[in-house]
N, C-alpha and C. Protein backbone atom coordinates (compact mmCIF):
# COMPACT_ATOMS: atom_id res chain seq x y z
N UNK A 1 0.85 -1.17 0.00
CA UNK A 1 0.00 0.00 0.00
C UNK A 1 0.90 1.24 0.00
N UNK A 2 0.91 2.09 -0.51
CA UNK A 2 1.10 3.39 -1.04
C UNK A 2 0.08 4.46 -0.58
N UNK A 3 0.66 5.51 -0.06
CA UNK A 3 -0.49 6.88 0.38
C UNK A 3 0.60 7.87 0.45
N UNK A 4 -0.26 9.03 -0.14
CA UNK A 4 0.47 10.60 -0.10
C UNK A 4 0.08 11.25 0.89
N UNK A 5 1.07 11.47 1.93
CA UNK A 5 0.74 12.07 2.85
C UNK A 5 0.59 13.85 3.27
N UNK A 6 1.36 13.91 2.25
CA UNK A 6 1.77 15.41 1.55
C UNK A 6 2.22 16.09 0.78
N UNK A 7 1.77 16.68 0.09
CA UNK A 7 2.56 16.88 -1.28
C UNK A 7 2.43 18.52 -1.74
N UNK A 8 3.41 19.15 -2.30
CA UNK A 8 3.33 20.38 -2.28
C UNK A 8 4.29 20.94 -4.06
N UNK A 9 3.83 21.84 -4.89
CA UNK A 9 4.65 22.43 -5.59
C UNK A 9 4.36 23.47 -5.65
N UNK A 10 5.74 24.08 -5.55
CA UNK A 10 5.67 25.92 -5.86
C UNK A 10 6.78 25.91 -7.04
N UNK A 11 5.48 26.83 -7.79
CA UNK A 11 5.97 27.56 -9.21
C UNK A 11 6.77 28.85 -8.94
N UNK A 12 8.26 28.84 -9.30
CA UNK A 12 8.79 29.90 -9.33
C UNK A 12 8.83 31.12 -10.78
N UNK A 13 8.60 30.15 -11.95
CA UNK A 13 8.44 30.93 -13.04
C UNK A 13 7.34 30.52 -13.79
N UNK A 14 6.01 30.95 -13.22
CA UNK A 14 4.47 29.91 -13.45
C UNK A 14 4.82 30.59 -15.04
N UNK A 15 4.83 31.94 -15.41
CA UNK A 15 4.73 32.19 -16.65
C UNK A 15 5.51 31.54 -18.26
N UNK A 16 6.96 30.69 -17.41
CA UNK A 16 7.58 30.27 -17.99
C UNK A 16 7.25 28.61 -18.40
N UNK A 17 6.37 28.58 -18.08
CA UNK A 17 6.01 26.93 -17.76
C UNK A 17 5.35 26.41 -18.84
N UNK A 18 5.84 25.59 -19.88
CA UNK A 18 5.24 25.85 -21.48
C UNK A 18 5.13 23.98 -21.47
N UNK A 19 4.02 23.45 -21.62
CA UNK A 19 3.25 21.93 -21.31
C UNK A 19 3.98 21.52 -22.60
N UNK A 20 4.25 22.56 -23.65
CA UNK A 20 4.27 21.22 -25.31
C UNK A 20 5.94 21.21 -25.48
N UNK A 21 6.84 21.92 -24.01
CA UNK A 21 8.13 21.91 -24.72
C UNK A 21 9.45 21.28 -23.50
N UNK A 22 10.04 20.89 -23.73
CA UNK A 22 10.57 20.00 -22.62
C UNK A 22 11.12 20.31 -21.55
N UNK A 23 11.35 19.78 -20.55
CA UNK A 23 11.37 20.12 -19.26
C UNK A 23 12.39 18.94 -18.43
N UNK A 24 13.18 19.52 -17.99
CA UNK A 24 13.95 18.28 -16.45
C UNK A 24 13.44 18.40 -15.42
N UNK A 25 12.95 17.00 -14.68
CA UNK A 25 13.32 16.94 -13.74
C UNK A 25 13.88 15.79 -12.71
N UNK A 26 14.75 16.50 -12.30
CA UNK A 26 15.76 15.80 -11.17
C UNK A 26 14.87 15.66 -9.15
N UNK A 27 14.98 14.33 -9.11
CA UNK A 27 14.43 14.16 -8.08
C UNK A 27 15.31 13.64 -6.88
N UNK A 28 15.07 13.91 -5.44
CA UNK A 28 16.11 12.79 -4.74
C UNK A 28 15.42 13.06 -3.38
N UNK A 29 15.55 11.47 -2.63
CA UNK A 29 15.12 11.29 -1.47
C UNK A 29 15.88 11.42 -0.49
N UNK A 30 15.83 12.32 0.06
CA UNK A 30 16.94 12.32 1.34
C UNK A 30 16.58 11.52 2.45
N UNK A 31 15.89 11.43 2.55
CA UNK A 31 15.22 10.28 3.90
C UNK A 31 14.14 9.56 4.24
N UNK A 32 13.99 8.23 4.23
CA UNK A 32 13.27 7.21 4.65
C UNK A 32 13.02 6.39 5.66
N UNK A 33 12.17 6.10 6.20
CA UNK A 33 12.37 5.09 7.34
C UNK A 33 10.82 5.18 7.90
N UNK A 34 11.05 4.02 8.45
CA UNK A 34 9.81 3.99 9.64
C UNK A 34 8.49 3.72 8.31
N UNK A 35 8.76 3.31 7.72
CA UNK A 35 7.79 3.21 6.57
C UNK A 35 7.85 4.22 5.39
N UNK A 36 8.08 4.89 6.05
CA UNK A 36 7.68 6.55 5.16
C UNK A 36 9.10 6.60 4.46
N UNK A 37 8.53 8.33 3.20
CA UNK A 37 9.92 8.29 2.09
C UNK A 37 9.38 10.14 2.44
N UNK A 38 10.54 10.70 1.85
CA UNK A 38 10.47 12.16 1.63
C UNK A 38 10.92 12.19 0.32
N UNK A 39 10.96 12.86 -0.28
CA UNK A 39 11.14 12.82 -2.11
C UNK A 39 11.40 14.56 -2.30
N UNK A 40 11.99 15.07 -2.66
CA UNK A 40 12.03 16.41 -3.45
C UNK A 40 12.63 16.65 -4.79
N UNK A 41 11.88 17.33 -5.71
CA UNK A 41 11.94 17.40 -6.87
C UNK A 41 12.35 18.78 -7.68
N UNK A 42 13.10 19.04 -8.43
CA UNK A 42 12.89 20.34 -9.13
C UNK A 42 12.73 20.16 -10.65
N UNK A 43 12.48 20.96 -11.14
CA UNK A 43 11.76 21.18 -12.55
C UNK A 43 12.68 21.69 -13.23
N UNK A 44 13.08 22.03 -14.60
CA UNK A 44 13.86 22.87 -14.92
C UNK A 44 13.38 23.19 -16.77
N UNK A 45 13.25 23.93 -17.23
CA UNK A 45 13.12 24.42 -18.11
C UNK A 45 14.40 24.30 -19.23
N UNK A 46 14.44 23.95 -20.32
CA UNK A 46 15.37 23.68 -21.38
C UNK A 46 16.54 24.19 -21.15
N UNK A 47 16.39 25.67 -21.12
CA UNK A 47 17.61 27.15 -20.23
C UNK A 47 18.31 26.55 -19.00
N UNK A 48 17.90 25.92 -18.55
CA UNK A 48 18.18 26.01 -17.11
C UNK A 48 17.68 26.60 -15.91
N UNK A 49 17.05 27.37 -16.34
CA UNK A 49 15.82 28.17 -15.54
C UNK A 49 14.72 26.97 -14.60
N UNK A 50 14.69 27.25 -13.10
CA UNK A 50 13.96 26.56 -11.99
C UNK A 50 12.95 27.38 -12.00
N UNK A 51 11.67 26.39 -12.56
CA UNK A 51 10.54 26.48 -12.83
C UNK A 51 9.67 26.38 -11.64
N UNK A 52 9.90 25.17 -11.10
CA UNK A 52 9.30 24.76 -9.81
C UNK A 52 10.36 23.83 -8.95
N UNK A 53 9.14 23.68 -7.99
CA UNK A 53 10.07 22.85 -6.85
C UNK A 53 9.15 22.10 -6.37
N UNK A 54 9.14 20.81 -5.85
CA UNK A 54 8.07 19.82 -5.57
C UNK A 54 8.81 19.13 -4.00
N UNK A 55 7.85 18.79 -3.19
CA UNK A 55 8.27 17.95 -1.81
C UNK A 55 7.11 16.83 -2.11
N UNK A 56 7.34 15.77 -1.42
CA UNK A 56 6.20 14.53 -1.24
C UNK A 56 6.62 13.93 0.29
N UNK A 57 5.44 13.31 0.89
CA UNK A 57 5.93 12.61 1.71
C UNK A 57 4.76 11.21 1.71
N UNK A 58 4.89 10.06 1.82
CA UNK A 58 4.13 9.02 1.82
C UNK A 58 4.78 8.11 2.60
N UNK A 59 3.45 7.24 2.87
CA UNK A 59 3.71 5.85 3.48
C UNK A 59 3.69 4.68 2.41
N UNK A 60 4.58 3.48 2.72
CA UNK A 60 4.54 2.45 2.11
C UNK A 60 4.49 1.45 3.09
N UNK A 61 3.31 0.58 3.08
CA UNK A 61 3.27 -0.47 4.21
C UNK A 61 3.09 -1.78 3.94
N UNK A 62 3.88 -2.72 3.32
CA UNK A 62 4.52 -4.24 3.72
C UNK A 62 3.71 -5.47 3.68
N UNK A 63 3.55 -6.29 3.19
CA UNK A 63 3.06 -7.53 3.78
C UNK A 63 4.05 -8.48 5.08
N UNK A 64 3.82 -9.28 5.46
CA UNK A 64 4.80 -10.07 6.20
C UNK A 64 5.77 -10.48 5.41
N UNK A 65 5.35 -10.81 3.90
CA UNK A 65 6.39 -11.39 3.35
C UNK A 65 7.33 -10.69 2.32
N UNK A 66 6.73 -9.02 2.59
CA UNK A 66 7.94 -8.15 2.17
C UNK A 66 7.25 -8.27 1.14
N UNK A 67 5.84 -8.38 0.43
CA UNK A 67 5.80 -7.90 -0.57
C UNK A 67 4.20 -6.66 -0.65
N UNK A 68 4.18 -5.89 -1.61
CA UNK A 68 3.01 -4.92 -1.11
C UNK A 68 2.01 -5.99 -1.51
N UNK A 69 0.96 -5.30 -0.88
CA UNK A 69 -0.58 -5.52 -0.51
C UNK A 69 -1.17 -5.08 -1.65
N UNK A 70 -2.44 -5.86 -1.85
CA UNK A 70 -2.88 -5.67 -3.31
C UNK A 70 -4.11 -4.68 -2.80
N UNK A 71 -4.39 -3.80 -3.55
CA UNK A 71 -5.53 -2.81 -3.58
C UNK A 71 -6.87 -3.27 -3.20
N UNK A 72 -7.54 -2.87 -2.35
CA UNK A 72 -8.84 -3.32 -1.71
C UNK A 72 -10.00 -2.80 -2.81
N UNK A 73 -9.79 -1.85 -3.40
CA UNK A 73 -10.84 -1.22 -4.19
C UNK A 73 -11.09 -2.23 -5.61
């Protein structure tokens, strides 16, 4: 099982932010444990220009046998 516990992006150049033309982004987790992950992301525009910035935080929770749990829905 998988859940977002929080999730947040701020647009630093909303005007610059063009959907049909390409974009990086570089992501990295600095810390995990206890179930949970933290994730932060930035965006980057062709230029090099930081578009946005993204945080996540979720739970991931286990079967006994170490493998995930299948979706109840």
């Amino acid at each position: 099982m998988m859940v977002s516990l929080d999730h947040s992006i701020y647009f630093h150049e909303p005007k610059r932010v063009q959907a049909d033309e390409w974009m990086l982004s570089e992501m990295q987790s600095p810390w995990s444990g206890d179930g949970r992950g933290f994730v932060l992301q930035k965006i980057f525009a062709k230029d090099g220009t930081l578009l946005a910035s993204c945080m996540q935080e979720g739970v991931v929770r286990l079967n006994n046998k170490g493998q995930e749990k299948s979706a109840k829905i």
